[in-house]
Protein backbone atom coordinates (compact mmCIF):
# COMPACT_ATOMS: atom_id res chain seq x y z
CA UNK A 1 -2.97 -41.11 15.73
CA UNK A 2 -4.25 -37.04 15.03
CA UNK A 3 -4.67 -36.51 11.22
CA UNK A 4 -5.93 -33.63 11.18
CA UNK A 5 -4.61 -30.99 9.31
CA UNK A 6 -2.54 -28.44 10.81
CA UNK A 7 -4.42 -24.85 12.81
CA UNK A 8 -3.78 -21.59 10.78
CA UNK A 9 -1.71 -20.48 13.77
CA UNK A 10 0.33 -23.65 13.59
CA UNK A 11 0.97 -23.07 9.65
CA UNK A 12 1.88 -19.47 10.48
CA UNK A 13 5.13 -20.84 12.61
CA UNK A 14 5.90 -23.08 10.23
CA UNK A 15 9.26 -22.95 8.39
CA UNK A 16 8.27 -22.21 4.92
CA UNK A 17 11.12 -24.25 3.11
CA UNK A 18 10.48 -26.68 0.84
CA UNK A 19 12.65 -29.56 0.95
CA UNK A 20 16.20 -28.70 -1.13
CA UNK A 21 15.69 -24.95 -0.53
CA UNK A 22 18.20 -25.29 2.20
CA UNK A 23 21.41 -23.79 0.47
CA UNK A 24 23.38 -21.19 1.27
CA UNK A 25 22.16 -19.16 -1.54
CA UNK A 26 18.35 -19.93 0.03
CA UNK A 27 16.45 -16.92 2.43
CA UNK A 28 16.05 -20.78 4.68
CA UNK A 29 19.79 -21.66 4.97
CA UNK A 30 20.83 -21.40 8.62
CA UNK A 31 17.23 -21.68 10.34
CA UNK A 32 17.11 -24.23 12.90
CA UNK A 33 13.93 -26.52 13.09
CA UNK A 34 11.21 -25.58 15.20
CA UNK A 35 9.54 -22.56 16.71
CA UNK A 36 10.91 -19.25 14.06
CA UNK A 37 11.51 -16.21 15.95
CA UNK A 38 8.91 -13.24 15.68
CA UNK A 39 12.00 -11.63 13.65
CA UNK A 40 12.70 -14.19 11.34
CA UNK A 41 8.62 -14.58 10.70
CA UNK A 42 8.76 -10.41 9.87
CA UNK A 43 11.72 -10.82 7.36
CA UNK A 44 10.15 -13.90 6.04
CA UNK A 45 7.02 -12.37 4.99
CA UNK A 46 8.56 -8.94 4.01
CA UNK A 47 10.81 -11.02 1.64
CA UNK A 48 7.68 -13.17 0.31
CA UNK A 49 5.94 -9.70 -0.43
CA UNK A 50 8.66 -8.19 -2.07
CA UNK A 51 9.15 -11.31 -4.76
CA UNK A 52 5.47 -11.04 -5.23
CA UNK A 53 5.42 -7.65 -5.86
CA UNK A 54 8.20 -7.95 -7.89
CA UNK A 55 6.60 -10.82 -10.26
CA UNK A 56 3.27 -8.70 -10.26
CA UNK A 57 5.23 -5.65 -11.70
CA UNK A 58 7.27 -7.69 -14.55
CA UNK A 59 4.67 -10.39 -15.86
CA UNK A 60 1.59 -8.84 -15.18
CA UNK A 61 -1.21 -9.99 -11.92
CA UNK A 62 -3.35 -12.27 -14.04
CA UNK A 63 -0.41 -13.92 -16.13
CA UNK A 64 1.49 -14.71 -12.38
CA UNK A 65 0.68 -18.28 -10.62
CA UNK A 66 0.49 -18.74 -6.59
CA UNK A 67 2.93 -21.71 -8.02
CA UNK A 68 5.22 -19.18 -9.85
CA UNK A 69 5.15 -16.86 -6.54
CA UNK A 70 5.97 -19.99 -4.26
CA UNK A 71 8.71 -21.07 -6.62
CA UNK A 72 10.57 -17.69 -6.51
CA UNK A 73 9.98 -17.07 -2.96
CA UNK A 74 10.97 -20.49 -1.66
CA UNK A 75 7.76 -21.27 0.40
CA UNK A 76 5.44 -23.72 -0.21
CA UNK A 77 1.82 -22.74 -1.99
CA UNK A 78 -0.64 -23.86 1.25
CA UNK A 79 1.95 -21.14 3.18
CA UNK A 80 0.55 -18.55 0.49
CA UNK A 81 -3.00 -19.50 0.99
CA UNK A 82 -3.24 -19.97 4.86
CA UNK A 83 -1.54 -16.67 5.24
CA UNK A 84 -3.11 -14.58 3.06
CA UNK A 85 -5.78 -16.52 1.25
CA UNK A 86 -4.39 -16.17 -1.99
CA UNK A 87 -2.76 -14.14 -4.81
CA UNK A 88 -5.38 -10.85 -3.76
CA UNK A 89 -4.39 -11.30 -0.63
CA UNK A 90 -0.57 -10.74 -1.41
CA UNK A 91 -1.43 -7.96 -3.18
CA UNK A 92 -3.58 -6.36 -0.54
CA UNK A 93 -1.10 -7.16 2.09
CA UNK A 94 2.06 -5.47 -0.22
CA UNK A 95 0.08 -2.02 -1.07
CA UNK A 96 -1.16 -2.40 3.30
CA UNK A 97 2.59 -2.94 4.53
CA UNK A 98 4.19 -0.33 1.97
CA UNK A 99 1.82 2.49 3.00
CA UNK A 100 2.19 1.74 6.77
CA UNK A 101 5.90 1.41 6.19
CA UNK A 102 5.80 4.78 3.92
CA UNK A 103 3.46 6.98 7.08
CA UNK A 104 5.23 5.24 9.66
CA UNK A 105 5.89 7.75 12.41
CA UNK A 106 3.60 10.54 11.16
CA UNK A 107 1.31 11.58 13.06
CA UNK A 108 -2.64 10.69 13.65
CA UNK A 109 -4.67 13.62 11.56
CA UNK A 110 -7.66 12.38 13.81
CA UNK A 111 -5.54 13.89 16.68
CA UNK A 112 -2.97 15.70 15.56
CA UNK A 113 -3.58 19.25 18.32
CA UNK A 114 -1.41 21.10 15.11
CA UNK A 115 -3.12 23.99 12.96
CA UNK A 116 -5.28 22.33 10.00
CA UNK A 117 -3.38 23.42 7.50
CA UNK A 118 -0.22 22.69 9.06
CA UNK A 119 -1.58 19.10 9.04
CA UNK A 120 -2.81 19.23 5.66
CA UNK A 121 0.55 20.65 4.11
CA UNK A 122 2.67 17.34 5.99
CA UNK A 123 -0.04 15.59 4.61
CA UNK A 124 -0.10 16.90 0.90
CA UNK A 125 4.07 15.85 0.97
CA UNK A 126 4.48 12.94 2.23
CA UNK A 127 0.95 11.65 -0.10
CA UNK A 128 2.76 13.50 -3.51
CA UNK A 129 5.76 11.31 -2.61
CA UNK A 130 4.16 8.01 -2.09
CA UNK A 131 2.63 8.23 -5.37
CA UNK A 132 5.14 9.87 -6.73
CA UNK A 133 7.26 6.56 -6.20
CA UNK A 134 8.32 4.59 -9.86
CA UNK A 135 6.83 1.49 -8.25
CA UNK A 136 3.63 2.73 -6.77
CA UNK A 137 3.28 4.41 -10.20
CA UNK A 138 4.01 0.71 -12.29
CA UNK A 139 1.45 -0.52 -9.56
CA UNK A 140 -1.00 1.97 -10.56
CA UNK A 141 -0.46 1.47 -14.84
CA UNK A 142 -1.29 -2.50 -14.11
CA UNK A 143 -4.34 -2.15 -11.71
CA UNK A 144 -5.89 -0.02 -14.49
CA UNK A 145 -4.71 -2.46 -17.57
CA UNK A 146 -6.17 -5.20 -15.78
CA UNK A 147 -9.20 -3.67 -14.23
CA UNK A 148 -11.61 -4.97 -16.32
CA UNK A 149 -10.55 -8.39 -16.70
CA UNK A 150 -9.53 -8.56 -13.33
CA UNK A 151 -11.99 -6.69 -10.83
CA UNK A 152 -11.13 -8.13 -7.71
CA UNK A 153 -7.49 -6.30 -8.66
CA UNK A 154 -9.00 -3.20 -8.82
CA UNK A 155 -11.10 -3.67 -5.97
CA UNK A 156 -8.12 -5.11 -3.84
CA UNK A 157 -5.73 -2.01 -4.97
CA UNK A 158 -8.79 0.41 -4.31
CA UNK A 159 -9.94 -0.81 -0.89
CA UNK A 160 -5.70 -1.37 0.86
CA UNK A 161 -5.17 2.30 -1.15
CA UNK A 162 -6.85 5.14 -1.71
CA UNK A 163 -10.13 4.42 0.35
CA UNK A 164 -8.35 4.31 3.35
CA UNK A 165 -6.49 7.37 2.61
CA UNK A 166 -9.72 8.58 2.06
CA UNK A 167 -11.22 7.66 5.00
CA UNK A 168 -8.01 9.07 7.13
CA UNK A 169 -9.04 12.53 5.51
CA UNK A 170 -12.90 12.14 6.64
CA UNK A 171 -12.34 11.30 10.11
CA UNK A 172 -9.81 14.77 9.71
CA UNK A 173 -12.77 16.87 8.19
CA UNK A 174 -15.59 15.70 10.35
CA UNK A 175 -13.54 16.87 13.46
CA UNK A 176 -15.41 19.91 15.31
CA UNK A 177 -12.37 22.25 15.20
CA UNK A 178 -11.64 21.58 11.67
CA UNK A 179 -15.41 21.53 10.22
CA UNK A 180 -15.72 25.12 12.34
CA UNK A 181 -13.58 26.06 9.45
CA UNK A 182 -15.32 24.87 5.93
CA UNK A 183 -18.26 25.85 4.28
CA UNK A 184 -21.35 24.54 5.98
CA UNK A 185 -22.68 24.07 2.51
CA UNK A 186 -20.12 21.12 1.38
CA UNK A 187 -21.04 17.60 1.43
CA UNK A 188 -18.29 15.82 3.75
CA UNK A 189 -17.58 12.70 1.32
CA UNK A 190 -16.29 15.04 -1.31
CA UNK A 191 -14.09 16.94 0.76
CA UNK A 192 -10.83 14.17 0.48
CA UNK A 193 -12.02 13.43 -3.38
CA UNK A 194 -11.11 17.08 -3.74
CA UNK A 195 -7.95 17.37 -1.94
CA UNK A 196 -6.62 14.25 -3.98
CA UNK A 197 -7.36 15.68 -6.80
CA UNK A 198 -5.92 19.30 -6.48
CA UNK A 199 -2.53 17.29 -5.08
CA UNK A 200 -2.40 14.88 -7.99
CA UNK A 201 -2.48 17.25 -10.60
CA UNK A 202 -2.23 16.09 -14.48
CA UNK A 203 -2.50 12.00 -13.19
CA UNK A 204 -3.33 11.17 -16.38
CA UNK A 205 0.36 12.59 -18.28
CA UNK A 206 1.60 10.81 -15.06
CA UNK A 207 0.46 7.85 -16.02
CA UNK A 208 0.78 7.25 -19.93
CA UNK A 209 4.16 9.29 -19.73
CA UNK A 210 5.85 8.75 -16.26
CA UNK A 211 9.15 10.96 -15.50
CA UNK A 212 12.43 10.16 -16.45
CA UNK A 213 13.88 11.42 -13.19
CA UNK A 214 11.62 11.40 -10.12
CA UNK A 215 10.38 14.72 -9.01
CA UNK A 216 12.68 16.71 -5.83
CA UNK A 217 11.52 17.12 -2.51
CA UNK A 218 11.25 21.03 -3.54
CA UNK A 219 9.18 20.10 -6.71
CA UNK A 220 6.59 18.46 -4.67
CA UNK A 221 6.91 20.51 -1.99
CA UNK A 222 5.80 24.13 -4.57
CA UNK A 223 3.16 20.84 -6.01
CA UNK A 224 2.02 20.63 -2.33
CA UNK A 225 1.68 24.04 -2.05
CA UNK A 226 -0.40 24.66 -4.78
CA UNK A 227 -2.49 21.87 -4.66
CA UNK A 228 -3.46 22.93 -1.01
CA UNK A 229 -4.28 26.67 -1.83
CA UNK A 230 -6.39 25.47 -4.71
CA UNK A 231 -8.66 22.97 -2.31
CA UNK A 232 -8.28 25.71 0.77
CA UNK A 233 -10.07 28.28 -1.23
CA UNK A 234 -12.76 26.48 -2.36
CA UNK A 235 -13.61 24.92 1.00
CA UNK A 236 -12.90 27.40 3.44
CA UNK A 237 -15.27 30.26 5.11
């Protein structure tokens, strides 16, 4: 008889339901053994992410268990592990999946034919608004809490974040049309630092005070707007 244990792919198709998860109350009532459709896997893991995320945000990342997480979400621990290694994992894979699902349908800067700061100005919104979000802002407040106790956090929230926004923006800037524009003079790594920072504004008051009513489209549109004339002047010819 085989004993060994199940392939990665395998555990991916599995069911995810515990034994006595199967009520009608349950995210498994109604799924038939075997194979799970591709659709069923998507909502699956979306809803698995979104109880994590939701834990994360109440209790804190370091005082929430894989256990706790499993519990909640109605999947079994090993599930957890083989799919994304573990509680970093989660957390990478919920900041990855919320910024694809928050730029979906925007277009490539790397190849977007539009005017640069036409692309910069879509850019500037749609960036003010992610972070503008309560939860992305909740998100933010823990990572720095925890930082130091907690590095891989930090590093986890850092590298599925704001380096690859910030490598987004230097594939942008090191395009030939685009550089044809700046000073010759400016080092290229510093180039999206600075554009983050004249969009963000006052993060800090952001941060230790956050809004009691989330800011209009037309309030981060004129915070757009000024953010990008402040960074245009200071890089352009």
């Amino acid at each position: 008889m085989n004993t060994t244990a199940p392939t990665e792919a395998a555990a991916l198709d599995e069911q995810d339901c515990p034994e006595g998860h199967y009520s009608p109350d349950s995210p498994c009532f109604g799924k038939a053994a075997g194979r799970p459709r591709a659709a069923d896997k998507a909502a699956r893991r979306a809803a698995l992410l979104h109880t994590a995320g939701q834990l994360f945000l109440e209790k804190g990342y370091s005082k929430v268990s894989l256990e706790m997480i499993a519990r909640e979400a109605h999947v079994a621990v090993r599930t957890i592990y083989v799919k994304f290694g573990g509680k970093v994992g989660l957390l990478e894979a919920i900041i990855t999946d919320g910024r694809a699902n928050y730029m979906a349908g925007v277009a490539n800067m790397e190849t977007d034919p539009r005017p640069m700061q036409q692309i910069l100005s879509d850019f500037a919104v749609r960036f003010l608004e992610l972070i503008s979000l309560p939860t992305f802002t909740s998100l933010h407040r823990m990572v720095v809490a925890e930082a130091k106790s907690t590095p891989e956090l930090a590093a986890a929230f850092f590298e599925a974040g704001p380096l690859r926004t910030r490598e987004e923006l230097g594939r942008f800037f090191a395009r030939a049309d685009v550089q044809a524009q700046l000073r010759p003079d400016l080092r290229p790594d510093l180039l999206p630092v600075f554009l983050i920072n004249c969009l963000m504004g006052d993060h800090m008051a952001r941060l230790l005070f956050p809004a009691e009513q989330p800011a209009t489209r037309e309030e981060l549109r004129r915070q757009a707007d000024e953010g990008l004339d402040l960074f245009l002047r200071g890089v352009l010819r």
